[in-house]
PDB file of N, CA and C in Angstrom:
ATOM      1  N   UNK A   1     -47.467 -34.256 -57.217  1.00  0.00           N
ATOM      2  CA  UNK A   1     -48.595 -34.022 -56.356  1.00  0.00           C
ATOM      3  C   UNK A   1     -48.703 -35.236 -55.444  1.00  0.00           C
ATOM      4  N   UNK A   2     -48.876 -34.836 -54.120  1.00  0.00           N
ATOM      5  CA  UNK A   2     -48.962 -36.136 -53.080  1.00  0.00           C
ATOM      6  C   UNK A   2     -50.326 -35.859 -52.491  1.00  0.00           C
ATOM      7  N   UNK A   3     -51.015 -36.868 -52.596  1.00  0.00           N
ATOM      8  CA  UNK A   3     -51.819 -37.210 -51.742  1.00  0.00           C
ATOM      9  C   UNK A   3     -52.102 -38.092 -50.933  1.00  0.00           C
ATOM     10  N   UNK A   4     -52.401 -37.639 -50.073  1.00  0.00           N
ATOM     11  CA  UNK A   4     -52.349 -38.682 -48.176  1.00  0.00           C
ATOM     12  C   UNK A   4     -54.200 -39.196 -48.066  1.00  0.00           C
ATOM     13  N   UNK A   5     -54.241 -40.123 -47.616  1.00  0.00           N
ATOM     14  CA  UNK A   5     -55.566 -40.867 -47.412  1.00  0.00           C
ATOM     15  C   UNK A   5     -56.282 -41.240 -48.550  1.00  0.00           C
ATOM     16  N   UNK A   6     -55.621 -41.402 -49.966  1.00  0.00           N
ATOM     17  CA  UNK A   6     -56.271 -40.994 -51.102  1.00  0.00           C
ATOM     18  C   UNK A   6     -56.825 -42.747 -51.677  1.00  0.00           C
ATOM     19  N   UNK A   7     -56.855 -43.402 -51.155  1.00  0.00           N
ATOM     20  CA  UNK A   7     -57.409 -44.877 -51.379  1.00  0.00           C
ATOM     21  C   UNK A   7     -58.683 -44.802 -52.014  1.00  0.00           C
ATOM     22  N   UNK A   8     -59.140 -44.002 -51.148  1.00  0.00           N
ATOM     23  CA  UNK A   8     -60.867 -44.053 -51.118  1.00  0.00           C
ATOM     24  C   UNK A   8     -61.327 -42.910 -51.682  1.00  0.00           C
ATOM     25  N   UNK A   9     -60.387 -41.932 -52.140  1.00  0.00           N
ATOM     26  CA  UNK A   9     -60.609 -40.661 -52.721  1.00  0.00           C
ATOM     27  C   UNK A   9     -60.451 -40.547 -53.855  1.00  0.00           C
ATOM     28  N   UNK A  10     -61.939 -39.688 -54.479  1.00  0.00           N
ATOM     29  CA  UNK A  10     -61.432 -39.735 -55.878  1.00  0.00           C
ATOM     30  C   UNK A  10     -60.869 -38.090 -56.371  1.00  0.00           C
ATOM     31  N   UNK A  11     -59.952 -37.480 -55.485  1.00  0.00           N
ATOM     32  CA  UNK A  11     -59.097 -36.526 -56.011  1.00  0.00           C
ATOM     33  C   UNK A  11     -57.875 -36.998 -56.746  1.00  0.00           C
ATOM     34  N   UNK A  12     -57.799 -37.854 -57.214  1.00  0.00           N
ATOM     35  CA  UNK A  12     -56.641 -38.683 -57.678  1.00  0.00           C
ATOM     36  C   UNK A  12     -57.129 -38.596 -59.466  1.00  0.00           C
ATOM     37  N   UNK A  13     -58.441 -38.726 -59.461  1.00  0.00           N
ATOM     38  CA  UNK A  13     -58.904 -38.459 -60.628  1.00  0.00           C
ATOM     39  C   UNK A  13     -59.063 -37.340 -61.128  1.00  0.00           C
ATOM     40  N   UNK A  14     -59.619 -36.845 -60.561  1.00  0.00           N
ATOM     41  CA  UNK A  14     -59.657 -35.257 -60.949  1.00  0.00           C
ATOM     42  C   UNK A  14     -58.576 -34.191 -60.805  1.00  0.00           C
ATOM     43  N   UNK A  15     -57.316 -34.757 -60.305  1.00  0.00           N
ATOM     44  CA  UNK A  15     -55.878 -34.486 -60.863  1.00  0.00           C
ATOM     45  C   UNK A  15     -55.396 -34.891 -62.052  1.00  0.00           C
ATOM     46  N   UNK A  16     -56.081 -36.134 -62.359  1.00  0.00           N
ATOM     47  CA  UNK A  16     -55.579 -36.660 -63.382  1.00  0.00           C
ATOM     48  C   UNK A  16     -56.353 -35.895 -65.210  1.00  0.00           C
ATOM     49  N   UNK A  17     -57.550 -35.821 -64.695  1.00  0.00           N
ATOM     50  CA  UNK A  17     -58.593 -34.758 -65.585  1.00  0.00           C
ATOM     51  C   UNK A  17     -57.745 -33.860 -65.664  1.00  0.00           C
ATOM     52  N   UNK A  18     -57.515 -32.891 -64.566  1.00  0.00           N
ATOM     53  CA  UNK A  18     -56.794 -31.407 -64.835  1.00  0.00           C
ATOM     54  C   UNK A  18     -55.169 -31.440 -65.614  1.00  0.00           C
ATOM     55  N   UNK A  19     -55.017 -32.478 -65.808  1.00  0.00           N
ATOM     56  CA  UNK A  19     -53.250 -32.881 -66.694  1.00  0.00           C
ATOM     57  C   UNK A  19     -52.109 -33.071 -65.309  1.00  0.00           C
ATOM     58  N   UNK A  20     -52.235 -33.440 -64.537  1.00  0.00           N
ATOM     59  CA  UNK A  20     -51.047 -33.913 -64.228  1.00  0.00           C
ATOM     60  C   UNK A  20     -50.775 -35.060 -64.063  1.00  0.00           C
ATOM     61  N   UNK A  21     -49.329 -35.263 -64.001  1.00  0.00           N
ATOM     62  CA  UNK A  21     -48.884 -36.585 -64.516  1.00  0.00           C
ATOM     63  C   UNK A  21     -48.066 -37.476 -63.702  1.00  0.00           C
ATOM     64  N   UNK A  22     -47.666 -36.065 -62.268  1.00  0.00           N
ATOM     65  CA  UNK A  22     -46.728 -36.981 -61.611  1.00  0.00           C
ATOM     66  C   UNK A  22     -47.264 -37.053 -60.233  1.00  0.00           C
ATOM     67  N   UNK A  23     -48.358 -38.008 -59.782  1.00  0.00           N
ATOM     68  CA  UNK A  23     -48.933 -37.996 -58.768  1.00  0.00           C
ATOM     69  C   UNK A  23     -48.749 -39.340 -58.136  1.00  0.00           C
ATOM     70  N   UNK A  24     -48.696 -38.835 -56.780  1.00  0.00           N
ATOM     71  CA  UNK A  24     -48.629 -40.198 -55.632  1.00  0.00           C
ATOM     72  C   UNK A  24     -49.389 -39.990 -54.715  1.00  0.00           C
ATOM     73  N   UNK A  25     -50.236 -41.412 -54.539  1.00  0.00           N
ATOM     74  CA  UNK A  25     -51.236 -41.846 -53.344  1.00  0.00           C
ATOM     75  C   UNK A  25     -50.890 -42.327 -52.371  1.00  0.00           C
ATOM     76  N   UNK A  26     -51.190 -42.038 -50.817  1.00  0.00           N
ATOM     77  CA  UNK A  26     -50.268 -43.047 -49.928  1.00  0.00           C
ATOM     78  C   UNK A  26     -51.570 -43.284 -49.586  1.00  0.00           C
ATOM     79  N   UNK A  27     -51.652 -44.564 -48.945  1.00  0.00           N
ATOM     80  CA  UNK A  27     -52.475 -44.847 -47.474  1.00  0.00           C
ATOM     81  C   UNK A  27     -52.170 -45.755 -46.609  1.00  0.00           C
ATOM     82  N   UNK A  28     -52.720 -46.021 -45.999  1.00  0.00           N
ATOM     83  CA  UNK A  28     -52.725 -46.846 -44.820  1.00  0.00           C
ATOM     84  C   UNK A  28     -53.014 -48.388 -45.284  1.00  0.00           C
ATOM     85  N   UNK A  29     -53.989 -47.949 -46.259  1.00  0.00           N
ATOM     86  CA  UNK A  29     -54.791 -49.491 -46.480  1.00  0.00           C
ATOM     87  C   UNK A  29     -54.326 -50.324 -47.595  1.00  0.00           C
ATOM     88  N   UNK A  30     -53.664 -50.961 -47.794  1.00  0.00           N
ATOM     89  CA  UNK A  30     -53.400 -51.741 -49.554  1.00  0.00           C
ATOM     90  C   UNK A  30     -54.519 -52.177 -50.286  1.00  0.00           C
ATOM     91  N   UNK A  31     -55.689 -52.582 -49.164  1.00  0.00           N
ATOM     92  CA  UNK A  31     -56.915 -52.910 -49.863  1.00  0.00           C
ATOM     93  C   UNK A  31     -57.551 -51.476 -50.869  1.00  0.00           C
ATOM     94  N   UNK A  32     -57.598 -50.505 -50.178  1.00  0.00           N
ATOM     95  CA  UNK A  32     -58.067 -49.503 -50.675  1.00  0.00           C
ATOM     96  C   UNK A  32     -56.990 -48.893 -51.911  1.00  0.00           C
ATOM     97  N   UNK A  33     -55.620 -48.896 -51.760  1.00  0.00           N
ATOM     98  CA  UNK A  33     -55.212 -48.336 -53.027  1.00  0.00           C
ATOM     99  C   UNK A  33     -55.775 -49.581 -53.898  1.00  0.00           C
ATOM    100  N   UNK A  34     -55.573 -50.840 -53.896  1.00  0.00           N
ATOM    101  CA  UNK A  34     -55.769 -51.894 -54.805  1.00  0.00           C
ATOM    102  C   UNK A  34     -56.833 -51.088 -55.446  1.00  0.00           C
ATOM    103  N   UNK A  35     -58.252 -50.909 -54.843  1.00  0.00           N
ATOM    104  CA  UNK A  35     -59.215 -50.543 -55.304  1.00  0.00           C
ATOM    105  C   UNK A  35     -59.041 -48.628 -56.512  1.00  0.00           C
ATOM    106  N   UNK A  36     -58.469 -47.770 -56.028  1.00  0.00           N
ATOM    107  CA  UNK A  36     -58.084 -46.827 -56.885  1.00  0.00           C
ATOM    108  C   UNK A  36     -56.969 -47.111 -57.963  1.00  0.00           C
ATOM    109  N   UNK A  37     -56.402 -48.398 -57.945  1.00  0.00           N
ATOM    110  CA  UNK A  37     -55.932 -48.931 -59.155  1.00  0.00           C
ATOM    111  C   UNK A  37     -55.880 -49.553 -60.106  1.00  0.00           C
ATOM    112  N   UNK A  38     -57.436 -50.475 -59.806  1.00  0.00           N
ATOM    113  CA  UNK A  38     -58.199 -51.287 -60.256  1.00  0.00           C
ATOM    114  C   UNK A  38     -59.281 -50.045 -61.241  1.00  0.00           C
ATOM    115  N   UNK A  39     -60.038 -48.849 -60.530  1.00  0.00           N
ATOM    116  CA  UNK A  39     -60.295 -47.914 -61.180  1.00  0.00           C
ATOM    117  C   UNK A  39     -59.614 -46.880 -62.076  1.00  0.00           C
ATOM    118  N   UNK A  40     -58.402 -46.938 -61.939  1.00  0.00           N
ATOM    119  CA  UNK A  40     -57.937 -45.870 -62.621  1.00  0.00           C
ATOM    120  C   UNK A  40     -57.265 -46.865 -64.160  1.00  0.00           C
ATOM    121  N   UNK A  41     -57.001 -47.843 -64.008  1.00  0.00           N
ATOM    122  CA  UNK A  41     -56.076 -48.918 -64.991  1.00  0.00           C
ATOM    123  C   UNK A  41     -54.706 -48.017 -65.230  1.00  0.00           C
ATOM    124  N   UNK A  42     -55.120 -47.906 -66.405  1.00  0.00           N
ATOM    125  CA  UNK A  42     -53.857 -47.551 -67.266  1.00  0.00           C
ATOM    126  C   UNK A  42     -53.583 -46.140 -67.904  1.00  0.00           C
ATOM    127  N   UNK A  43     -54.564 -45.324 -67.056  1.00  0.00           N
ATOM    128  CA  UNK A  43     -54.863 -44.078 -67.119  1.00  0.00           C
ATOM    129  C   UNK A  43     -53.736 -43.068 -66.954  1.00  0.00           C
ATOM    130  N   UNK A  44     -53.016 -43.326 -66.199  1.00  0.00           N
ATOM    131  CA  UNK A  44     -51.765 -42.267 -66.224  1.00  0.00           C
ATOM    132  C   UNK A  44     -51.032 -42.832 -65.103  1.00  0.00           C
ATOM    133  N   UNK A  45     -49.853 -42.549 -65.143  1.00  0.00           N
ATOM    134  CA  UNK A  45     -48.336 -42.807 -64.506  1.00  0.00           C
ATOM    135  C   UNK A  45     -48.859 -42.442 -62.847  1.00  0.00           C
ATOM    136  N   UNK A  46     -49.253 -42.968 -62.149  1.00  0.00           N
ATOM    137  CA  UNK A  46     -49.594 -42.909 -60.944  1.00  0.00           C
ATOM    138  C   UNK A  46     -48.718 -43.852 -60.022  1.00  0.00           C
ATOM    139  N   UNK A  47     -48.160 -43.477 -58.658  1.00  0.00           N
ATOM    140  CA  UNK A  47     -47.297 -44.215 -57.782  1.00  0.00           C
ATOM    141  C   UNK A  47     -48.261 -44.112 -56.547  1.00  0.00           C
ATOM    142  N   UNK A  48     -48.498 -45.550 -56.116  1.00  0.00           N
ATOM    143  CA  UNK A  48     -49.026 -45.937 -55.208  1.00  0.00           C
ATOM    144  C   UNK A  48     -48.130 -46.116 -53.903  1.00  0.00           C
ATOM    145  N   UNK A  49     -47.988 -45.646 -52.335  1.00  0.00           N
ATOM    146  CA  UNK A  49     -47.290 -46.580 -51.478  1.00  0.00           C
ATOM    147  C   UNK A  49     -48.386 -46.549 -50.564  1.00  0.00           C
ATOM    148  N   UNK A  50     -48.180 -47.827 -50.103  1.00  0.00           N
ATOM    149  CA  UNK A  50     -48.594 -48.282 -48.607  1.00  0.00           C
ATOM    150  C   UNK A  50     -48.092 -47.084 -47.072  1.00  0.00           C
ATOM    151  N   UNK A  51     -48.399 -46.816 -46.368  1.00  0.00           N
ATOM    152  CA  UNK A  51     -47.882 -46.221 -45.341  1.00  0.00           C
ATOM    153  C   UNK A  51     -48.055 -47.320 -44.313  1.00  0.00           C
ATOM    154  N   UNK A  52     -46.879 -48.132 -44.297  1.00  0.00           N
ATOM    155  CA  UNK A  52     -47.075 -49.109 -43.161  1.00  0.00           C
ATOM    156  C   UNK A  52     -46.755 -48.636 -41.692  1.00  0.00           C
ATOM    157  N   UNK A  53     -46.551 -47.469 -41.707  1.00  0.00           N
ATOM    158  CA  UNK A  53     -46.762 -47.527 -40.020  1.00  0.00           C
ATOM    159  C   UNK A  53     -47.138 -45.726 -39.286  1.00  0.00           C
ATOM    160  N   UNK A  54     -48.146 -45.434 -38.791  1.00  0.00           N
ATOM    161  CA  UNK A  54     -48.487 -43.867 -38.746  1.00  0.00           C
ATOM    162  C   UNK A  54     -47.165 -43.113 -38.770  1.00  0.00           C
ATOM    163  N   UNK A  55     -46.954 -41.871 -39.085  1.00  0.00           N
ATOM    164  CA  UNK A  55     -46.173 -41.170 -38.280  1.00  0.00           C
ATOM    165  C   UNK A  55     -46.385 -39.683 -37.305  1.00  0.00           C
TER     166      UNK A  55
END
Protein backbone atom coordinates (compact mmCIF):
# COMPACT_ATOMS: atom_id res chain seq x y z
CA UNK A 1 0.00 0.00 0.00
CA UNK A 2 1.48 3.48 -1.01
CA UNK A 3 0.64 6.43 0.29
CA UNK A 4 1.50 9.96 -1.10
CA UNK A 5 1.34 13.11 1.29
CA UNK A 6 1.02 10.78 4.22
CA UNK A 7 3.45 12.72 6.82
CA UNK A 8 0.73 14.43 8.35
CA UNK A 9 -1.84 11.75 7.75
CA UNK A 10 -3.07 9.47 9.93
CA UNK A 11 -4.26 6.85 7.19
CA UNK A 12 -1.06 5.15 7.78
CA UNK A 13 -2.59 4.06 11.00
CA UNK A 14 -5.61 2.96 10.24
CA UNK A 15 -3.97 0.70 7.57
CA UNK A 16 -2.05 -0.48 10.03
CA UNK A 17 -5.38 -1.27 12.46
CA UNK A 18 -6.99 -3.00 9.39
CA UNK A 19 -3.69 -5.70 9.15
CA UNK A 20 -1.55 -4.62 6.65
CA UNK A 21 1.88 -4.93 6.74
CA UNK A 22 3.49 -3.75 3.69
CA UNK A 23 2.99 -0.05 3.58
CA UNK A 24 4.94 3.01 2.29
CA UNK A 25 4.70 6.76 3.07
CA UNK A 26 6.25 9.27 0.76
CA UNK A 27 6.37 13.00 1.25
CA UNK A 28 7.83 15.91 0.53
CA UNK A 29 8.72 16.82 4.05
CA UNK A 30 11.35 14.67 6.26
CA UNK A 31 10.20 16.77 9.10
CA UNK A 32 6.77 15.43 8.81
CA UNK A 33 7.54 11.69 8.14
CA UNK A 34 10.06 12.07 11.24
CA UNK A 35 6.92 13.00 13.04
CA UNK A 36 4.62 9.74 11.75
CA UNK A 37 7.59 7.73 12.91
CA UNK A 38 8.13 9.05 16.05
CA UNK A 39 4.17 8.14 16.42
CA UNK A 40 3.93 4.99 15.05
CA UNK A 41 7.49 3.44 16.87
CA UNK A 42 7.72 0.01 16.44
CA UNK A 43 4.33 -0.72 15.39
CA UNK A 44 4.72 -2.42 12.13
CA UNK A 45 7.20 -2.75 9.18
CA UNK A 46 6.54 0.63 7.61
CA UNK A 47 8.95 2.28 4.71
CA UNK A 48 9.30 5.81 4.81
CA UNK A 49 10.86 7.93 1.58
CA UNK A 50 11.45 11.44 1.21
CA UNK A 51 10.22 12.69 -2.31
CA UNK A 52 13.02 15.03 -2.95
CA UNK A 53 11.93 16.58 -5.93
CA UNK A 54 7.97 17.00 -7.37
CA UNK A 55 7.18 15.05 -10.27
Amino acid sequence: MLEVGGGASALVDGLLDRGYTDVTVVDLSERALAEVRERLGARASVTFRELLRPV
